[in-house]
PDB file of N, CA and C in Angstrom:
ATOM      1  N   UNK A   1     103.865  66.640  77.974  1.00  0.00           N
ATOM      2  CA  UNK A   1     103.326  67.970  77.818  1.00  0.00           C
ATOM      3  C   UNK A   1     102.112  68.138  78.739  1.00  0.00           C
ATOM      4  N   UNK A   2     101.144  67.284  78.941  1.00  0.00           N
ATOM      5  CA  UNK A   2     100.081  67.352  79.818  1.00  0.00           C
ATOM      6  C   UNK A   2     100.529  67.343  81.198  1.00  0.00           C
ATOM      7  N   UNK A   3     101.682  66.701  81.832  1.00  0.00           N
ATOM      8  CA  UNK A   3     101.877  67.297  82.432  1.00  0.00           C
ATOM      9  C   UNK A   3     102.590  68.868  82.832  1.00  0.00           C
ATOM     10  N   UNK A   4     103.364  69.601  81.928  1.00  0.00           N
ATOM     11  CA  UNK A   4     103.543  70.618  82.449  1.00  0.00           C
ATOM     12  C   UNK A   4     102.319  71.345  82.673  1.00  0.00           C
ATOM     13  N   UNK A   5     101.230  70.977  81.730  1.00  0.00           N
ATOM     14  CA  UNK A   5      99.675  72.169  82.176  1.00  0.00           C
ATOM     15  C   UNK A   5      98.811  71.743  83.232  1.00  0.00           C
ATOM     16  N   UNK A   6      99.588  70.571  83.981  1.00  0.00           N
ATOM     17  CA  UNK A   6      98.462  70.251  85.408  1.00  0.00           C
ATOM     18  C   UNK A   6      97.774  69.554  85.032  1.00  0.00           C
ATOM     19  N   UNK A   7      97.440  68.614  84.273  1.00  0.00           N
ATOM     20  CA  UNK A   7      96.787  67.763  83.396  1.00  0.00           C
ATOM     21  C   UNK A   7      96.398  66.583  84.857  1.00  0.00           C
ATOM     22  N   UNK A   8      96.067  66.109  85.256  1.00  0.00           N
ATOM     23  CA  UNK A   8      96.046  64.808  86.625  1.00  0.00           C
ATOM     24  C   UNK A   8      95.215  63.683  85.736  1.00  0.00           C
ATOM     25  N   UNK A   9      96.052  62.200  85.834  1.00  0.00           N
ATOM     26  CA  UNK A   9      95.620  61.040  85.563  1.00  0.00           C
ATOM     27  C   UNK A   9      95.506  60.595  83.831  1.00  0.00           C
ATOM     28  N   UNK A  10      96.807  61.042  83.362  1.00  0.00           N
ATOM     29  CA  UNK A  10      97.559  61.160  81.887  1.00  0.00           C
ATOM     30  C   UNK A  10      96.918  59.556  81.581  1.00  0.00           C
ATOM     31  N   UNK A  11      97.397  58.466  82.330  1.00  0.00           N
ATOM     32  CA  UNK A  11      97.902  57.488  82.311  1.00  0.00           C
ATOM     33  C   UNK A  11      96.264  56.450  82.173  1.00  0.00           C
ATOM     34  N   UNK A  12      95.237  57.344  82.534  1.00  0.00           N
ATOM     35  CA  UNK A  12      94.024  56.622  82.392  1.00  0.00           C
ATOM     36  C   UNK A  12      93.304  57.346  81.509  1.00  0.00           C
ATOM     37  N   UNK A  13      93.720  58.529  80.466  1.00  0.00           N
ATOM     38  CA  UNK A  13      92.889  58.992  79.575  1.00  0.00           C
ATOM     39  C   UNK A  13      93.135  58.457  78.189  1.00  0.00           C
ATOM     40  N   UNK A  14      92.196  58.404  77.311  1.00  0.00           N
ATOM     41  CA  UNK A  14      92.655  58.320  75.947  1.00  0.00           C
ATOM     42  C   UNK A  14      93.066  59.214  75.796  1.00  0.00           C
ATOM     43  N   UNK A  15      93.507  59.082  73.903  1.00  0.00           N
ATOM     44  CA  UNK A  15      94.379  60.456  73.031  1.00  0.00           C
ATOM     45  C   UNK A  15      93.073  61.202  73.265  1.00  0.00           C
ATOM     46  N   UNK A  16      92.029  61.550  72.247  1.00  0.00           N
ATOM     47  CA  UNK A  16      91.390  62.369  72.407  1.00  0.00           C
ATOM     48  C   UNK A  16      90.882  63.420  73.504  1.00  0.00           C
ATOM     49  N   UNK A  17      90.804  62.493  75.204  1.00  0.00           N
ATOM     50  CA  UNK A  17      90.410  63.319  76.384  1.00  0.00           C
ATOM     51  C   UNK A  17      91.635  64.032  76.639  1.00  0.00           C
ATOM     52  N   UNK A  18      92.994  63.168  76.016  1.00  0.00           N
ATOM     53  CA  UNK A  18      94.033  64.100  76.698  1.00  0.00           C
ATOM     54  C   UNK A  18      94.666  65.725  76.323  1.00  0.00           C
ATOM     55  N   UNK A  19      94.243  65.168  74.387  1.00  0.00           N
ATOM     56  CA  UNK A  19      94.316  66.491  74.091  1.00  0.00           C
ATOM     57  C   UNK A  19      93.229  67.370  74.670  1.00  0.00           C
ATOM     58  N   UNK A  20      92.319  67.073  74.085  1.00  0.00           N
ATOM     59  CA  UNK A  20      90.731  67.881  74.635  1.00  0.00           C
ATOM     60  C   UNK A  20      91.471  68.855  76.126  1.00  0.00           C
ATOM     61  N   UNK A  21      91.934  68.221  77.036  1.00  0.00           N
ATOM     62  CA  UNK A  21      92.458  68.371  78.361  1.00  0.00           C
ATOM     63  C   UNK A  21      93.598  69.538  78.604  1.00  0.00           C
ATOM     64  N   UNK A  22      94.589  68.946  77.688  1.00  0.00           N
ATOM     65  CA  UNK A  22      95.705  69.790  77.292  1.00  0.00           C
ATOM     66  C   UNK A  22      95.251  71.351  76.770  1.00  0.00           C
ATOM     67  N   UNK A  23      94.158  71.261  75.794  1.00  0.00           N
ATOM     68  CA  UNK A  23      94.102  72.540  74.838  1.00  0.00           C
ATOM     69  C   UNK A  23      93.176  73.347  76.291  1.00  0.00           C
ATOM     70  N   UNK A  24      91.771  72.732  76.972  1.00  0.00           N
ATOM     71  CA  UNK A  24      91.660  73.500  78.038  1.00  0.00           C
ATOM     72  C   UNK A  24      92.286  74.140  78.580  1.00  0.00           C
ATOM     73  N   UNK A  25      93.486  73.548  79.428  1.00  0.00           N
ATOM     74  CA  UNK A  25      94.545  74.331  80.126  1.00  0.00           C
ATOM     75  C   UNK A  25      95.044  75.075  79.603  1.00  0.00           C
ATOM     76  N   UNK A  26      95.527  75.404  77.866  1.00  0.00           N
ATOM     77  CA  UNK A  26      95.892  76.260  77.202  1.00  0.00           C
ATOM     78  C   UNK A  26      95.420  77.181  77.453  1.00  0.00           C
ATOM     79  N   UNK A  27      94.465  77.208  77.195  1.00  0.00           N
ATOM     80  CA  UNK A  27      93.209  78.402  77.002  1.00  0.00           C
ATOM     81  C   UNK A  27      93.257  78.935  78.259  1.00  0.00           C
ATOM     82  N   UNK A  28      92.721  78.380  79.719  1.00  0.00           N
ATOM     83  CA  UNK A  28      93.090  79.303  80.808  1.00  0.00           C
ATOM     84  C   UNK A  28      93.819  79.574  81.497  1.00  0.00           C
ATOM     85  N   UNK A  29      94.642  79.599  80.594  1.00  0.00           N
ATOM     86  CA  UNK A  29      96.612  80.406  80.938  1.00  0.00           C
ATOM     87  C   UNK A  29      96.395  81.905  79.687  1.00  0.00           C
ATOM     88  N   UNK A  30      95.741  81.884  79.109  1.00  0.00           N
ATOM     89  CA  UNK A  30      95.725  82.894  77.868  1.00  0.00           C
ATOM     90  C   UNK A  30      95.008  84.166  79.121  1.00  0.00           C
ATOM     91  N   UNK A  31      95.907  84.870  79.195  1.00  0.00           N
ATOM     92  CA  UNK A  31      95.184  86.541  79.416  1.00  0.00           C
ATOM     93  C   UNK A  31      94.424  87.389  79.326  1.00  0.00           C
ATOM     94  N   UNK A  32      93.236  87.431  79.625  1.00  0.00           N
ATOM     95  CA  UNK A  32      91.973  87.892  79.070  1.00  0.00           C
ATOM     96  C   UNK A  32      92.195  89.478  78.727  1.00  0.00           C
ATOM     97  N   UNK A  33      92.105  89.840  77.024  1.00  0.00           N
ATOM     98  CA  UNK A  33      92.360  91.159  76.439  1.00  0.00           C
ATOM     99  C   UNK A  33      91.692  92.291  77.157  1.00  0.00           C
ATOM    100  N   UNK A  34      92.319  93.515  76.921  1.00  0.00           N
ATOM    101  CA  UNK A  34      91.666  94.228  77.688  1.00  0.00           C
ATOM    102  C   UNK A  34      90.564  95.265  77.045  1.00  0.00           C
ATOM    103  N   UNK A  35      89.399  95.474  77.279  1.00  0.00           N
ATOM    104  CA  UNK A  35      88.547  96.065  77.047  1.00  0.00           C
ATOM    105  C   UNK A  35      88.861  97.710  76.475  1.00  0.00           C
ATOM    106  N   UNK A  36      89.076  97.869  75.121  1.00  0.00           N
ATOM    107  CA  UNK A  36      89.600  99.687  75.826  1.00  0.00           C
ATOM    108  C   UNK A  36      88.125 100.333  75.780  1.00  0.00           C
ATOM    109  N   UNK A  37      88.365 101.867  76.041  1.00  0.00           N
ATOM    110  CA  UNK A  37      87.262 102.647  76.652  1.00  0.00           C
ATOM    111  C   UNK A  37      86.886 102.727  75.088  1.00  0.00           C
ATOM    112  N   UNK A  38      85.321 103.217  75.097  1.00  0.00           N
ATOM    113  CA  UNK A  38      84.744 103.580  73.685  1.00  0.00           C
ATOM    114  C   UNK A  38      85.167 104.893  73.416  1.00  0.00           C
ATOM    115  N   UNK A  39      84.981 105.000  72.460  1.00  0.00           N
ATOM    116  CA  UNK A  39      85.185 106.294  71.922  1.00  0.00           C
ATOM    117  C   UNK A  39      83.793 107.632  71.839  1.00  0.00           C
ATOM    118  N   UNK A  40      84.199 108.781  71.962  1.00  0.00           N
ATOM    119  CA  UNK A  40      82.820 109.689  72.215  1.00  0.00           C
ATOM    120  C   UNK A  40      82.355 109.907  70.935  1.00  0.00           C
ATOM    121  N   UNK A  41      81.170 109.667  70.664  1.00  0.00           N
ATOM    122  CA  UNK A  41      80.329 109.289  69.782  1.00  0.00           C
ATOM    123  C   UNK A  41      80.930 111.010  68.450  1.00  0.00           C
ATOM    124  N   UNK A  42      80.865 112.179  69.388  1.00  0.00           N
ATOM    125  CA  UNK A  42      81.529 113.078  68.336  1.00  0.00           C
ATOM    126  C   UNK A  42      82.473 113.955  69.599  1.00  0.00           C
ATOM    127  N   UNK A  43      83.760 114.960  69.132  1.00  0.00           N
ATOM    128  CA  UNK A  43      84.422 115.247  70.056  1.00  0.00           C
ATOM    129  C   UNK A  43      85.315 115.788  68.429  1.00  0.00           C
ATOM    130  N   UNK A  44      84.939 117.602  68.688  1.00  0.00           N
ATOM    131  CA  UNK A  44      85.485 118.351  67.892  1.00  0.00           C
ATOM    132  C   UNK A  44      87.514 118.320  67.918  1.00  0.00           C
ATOM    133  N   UNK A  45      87.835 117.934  68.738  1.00  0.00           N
ATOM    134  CA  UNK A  45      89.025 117.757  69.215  1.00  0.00           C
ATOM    135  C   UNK A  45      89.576 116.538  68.448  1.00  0.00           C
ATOM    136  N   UNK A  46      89.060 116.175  68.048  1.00  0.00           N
ATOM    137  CA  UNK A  46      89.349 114.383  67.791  1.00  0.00           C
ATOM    138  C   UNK A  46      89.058 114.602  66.015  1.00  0.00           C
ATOM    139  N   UNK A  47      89.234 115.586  65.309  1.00  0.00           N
ATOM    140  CA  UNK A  47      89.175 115.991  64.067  1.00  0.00           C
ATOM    141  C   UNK A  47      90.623 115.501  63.370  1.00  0.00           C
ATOM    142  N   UNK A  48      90.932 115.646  62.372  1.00  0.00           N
ATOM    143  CA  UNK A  48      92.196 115.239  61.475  1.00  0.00           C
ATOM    144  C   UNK A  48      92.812 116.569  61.024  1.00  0.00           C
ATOM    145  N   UNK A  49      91.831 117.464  61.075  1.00  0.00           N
ATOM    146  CA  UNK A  49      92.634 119.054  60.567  1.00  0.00           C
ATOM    147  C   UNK A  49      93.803 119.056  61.592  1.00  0.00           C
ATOM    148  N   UNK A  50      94.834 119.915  60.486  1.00  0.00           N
ATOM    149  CA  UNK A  50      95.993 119.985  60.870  1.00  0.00           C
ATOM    150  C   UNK A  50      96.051 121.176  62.104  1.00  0.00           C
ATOM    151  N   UNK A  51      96.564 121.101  63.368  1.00  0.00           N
ATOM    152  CA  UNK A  51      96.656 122.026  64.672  1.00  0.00           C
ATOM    153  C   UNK A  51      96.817 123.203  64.247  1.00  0.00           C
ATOM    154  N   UNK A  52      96.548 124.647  64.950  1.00  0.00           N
ATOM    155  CA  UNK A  52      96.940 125.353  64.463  1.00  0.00           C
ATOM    156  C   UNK A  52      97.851 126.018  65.571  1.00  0.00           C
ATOM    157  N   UNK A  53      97.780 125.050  66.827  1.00  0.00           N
ATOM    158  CA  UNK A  53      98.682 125.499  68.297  1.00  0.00           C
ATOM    159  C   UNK A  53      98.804 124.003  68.694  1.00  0.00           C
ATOM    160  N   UNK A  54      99.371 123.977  69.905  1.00  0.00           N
ATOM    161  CA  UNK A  54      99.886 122.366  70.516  1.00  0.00           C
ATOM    162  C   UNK A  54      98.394 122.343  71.521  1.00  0.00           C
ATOM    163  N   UNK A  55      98.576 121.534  71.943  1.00  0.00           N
ATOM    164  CA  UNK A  55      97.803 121.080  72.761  1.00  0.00           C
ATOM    165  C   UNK A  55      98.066 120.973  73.998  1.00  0.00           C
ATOM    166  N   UNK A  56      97.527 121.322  75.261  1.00  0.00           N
ATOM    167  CA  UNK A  56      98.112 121.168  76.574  1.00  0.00           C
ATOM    168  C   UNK A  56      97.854 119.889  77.239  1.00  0.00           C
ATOM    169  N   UNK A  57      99.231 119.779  78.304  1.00  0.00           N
ATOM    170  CA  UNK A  57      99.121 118.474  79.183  1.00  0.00           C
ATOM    171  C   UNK A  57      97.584 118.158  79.391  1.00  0.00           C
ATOM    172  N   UNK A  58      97.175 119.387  79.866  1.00  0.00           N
ATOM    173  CA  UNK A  58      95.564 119.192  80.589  1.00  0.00           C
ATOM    174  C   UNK A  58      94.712 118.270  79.694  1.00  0.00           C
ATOM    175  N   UNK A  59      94.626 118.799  78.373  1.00  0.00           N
ATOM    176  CA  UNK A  59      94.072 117.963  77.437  1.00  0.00           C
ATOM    177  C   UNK A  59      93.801 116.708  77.060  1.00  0.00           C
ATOM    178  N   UNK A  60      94.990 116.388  76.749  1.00  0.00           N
ATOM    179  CA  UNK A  60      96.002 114.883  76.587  1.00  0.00           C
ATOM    180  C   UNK A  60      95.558 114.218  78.073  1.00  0.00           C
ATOM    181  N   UNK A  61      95.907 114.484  78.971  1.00  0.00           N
ATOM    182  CA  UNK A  61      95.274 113.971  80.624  1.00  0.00           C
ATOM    183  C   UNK A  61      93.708 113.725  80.173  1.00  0.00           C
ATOM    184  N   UNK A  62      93.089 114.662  79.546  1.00  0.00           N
ATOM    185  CA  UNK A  62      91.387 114.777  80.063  1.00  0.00           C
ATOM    186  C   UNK A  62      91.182 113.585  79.177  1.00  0.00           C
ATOM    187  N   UNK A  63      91.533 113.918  78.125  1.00  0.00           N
ATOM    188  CA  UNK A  63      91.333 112.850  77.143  1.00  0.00           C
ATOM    189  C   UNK A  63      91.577 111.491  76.903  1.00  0.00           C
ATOM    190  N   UNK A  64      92.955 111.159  77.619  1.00  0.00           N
ATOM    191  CA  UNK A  64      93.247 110.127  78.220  1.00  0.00           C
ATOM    192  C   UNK A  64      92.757 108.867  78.754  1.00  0.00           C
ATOM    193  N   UNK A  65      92.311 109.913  79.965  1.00  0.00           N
ATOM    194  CA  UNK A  65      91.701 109.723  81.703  1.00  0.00           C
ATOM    195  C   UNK A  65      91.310 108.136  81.494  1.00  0.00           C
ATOM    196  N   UNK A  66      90.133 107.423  80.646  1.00  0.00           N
ATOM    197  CA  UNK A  66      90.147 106.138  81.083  1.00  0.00           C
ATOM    198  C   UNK A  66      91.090 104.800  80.494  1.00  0.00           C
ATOM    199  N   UNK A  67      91.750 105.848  79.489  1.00  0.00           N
ATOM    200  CA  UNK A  67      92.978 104.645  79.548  1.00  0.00           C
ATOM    201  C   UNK A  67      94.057 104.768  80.934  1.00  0.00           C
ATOM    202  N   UNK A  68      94.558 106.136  81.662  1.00  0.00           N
ATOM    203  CA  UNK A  68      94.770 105.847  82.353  1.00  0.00           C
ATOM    204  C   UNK A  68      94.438 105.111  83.391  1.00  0.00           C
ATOM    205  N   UNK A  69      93.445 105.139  83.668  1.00  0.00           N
ATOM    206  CA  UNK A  69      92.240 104.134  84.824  1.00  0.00           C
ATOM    207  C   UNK A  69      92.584 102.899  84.493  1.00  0.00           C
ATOM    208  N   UNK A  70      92.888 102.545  83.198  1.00  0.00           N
ATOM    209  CA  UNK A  70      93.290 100.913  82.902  1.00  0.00           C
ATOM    210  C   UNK A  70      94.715 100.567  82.909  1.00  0.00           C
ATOM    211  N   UNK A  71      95.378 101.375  83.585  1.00  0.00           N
ATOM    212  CA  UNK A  71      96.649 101.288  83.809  1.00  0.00           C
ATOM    213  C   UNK A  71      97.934 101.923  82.405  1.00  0.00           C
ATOM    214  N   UNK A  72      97.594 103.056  82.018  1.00  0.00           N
ATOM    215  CA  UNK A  72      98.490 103.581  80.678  1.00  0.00           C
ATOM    216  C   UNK A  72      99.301 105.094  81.807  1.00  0.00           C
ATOM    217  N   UNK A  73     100.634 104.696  81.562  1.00  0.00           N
ATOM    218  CA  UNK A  73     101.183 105.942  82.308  1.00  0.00           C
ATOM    219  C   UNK A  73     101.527 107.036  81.092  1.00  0.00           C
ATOM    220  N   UNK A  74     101.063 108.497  81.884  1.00  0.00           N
ATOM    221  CA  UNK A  74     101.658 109.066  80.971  1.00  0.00           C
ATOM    222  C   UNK A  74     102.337 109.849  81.715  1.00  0.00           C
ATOM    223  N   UNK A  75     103.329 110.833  81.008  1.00  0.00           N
ATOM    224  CA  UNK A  75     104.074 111.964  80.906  1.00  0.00           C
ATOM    225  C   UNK A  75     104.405 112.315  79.980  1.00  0.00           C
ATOM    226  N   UNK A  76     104.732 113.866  80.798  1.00  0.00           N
ATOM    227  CA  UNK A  76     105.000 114.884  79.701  1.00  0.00           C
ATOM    228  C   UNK A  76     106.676 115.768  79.820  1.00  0.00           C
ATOM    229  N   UNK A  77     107.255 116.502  78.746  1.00  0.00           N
ATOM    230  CA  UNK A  77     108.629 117.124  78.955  1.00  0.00           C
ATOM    231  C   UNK A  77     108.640 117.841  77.770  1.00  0.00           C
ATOM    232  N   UNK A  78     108.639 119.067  77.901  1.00  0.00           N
ATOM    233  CA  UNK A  78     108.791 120.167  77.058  1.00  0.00           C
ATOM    234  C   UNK A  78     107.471 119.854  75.825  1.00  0.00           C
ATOM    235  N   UNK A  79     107.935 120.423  74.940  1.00  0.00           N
ATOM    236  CA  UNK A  79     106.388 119.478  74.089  1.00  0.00           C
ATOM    237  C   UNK A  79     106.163 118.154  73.292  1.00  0.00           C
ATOM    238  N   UNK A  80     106.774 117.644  74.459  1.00  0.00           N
ATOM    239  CA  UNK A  80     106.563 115.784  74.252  1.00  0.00           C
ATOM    240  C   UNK A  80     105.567 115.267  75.342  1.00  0.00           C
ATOM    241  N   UNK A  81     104.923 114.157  74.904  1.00  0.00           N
ATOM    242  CA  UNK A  81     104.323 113.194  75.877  1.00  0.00           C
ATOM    243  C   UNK A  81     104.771 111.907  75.441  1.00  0.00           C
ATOM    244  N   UNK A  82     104.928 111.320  76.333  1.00  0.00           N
ATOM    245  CA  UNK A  82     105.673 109.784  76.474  1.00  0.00           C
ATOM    246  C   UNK A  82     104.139 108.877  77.234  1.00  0.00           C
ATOM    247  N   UNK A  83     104.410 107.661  76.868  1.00  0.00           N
ATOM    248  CA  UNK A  83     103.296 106.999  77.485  1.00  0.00           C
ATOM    249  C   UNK A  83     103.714 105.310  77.829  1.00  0.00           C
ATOM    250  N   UNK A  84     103.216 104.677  78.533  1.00  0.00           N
ATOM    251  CA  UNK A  84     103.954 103.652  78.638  1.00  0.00           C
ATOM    252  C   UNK A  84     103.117 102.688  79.249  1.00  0.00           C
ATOM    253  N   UNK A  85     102.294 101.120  78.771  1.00  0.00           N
ATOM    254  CA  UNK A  85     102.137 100.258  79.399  1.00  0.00           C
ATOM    255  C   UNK A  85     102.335  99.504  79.121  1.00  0.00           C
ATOM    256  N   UNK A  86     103.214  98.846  80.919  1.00  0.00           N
ATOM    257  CA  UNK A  86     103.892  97.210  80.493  1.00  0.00           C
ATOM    258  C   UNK A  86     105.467  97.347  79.940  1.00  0.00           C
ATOM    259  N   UNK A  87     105.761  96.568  79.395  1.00  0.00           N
ATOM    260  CA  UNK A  87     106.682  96.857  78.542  1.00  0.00           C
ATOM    261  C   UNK A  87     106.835  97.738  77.277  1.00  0.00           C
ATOM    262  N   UNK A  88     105.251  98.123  76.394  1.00  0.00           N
ATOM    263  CA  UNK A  88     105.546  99.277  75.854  1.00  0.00           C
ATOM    264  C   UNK A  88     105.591 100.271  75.965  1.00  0.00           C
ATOM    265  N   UNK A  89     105.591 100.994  74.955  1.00  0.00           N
ATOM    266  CA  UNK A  89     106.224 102.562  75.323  1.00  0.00           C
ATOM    267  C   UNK A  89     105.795 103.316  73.750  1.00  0.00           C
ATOM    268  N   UNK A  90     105.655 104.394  74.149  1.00  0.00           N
ATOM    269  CA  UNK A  90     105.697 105.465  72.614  1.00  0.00           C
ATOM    270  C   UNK A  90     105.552 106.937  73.027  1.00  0.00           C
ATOM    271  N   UNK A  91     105.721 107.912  71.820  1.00  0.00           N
ATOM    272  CA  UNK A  91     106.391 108.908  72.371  1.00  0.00           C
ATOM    273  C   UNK A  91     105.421 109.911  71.268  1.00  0.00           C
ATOM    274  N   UNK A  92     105.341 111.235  71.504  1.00  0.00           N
ATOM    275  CA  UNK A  92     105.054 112.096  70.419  1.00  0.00           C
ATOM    276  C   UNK A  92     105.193 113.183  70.947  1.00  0.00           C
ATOM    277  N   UNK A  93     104.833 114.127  69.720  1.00  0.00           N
ATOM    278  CA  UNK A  93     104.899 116.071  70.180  1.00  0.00           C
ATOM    279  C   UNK A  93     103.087 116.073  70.699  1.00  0.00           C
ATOM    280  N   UNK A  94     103.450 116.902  71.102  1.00  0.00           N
ATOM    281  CA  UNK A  94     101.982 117.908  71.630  1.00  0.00           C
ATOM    282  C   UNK A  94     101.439 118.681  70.316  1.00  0.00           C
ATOM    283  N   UNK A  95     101.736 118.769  68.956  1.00  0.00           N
ATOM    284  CA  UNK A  95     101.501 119.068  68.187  1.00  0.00           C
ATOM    285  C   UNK A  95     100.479 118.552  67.170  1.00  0.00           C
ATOM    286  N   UNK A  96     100.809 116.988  67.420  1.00  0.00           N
ATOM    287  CA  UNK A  96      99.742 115.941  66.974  1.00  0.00           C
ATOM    288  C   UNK A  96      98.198 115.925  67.450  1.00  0.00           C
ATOM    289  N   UNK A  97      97.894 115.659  66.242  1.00  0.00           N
ATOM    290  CA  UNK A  97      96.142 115.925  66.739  1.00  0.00           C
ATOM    291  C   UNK A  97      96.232 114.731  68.027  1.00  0.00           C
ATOM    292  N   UNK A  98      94.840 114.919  68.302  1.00  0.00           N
ATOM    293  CA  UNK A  98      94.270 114.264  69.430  1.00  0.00           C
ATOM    294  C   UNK A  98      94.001 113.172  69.103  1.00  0.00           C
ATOM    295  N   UNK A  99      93.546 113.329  67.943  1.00  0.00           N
ATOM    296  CA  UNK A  99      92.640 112.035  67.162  1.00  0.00           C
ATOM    297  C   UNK A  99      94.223 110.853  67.626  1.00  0.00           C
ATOM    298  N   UNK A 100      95.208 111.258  66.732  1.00  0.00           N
ATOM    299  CA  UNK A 100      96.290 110.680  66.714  1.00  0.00           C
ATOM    300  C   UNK A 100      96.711 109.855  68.270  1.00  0.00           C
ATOM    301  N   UNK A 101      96.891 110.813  68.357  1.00  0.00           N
ATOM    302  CA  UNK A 101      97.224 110.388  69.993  1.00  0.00           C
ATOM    303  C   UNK A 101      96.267 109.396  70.589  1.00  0.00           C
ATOM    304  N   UNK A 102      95.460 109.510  70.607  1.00  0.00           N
ATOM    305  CA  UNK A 102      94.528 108.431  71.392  1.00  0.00           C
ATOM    306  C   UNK A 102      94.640 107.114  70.170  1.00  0.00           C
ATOM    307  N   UNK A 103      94.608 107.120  69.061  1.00  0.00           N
ATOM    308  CA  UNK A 103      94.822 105.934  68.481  1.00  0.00           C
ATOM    309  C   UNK A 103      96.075 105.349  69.267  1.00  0.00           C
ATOM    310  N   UNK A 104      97.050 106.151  69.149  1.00  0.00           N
ATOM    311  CA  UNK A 104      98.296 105.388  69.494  1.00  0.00           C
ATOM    312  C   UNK A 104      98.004 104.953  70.781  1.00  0.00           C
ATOM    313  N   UNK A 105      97.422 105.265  71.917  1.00  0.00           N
ATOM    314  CA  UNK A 105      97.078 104.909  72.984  1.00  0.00           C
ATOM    315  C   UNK A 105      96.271 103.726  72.909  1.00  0.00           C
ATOM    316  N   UNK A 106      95.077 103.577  72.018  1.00  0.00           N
ATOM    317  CA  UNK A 106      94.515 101.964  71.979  1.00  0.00           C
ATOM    318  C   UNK A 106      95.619 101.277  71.359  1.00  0.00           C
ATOM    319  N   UNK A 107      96.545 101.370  70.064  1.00  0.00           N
ATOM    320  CA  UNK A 107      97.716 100.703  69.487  1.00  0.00           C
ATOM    321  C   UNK A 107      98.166  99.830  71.038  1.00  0.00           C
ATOM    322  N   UNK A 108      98.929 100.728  71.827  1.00  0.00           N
ATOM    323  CA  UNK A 108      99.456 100.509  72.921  1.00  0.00           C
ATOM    324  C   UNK A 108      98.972  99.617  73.519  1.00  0.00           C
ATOM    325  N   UNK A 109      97.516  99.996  74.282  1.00  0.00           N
ATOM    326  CA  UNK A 109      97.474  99.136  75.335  1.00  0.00           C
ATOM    327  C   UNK A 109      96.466  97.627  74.372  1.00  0.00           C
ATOM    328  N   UNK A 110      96.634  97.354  73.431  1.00  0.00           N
ATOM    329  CA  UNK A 110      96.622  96.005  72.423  1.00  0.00           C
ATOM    330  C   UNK A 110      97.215  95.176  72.555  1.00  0.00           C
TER     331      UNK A 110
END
């Protein structure tokens, strides 16, 4: 096993240095998580009351904006937005609060 993680000179370490050695290399193969953006301290938009109209692309974009910067694609089609990073993916109406939406967007990029 030490050798598949690049481990060099198995054969002159004890048990202890080798694990010690092994779990290092673990660790910097692990992907460093990604930071998401904070949230705006207040942002009338970002309420739980139920919509009383949809919300426009523009919005959803503005609001977005620095998850896109961290790589979150979005689009939009009739009154859906789709979003997608990596291999995930998720979908909703334009009807959903904002609040909503941007949760699902940190969910995502998690």
């Amino acid at each position: 096993m030490a050798q598949a993680f690049g481990v060099t000179d198995i054969f002159e370490k004890d048990q202890k240095r080798l694990i010690q050695d092994i779990e290092l290399k673990q660790q910097s193969n692990i992907p460093a998580p990604i930071a998401l953006p904070p949230r705006p301290a207040y942002d009338g938009r970002l309420m739980t009351a139920t919509p009383s109209q949809t919300s426009s692309p523009i919005e959803l974009t503005e609001l977005l904006t620095p998850h896109i910067m961290l790589g979150l694609k979005l689009s939009f089609q009739d009154e859906h937005w789709f979003m997608h990073f990596g291999k995930r993916e998720d979908s909703g109406t334009l009807r959903m609060p904002l609040r909503t939406v941007m949760d699902c967007a940190d969910k995502l990029m998690q």
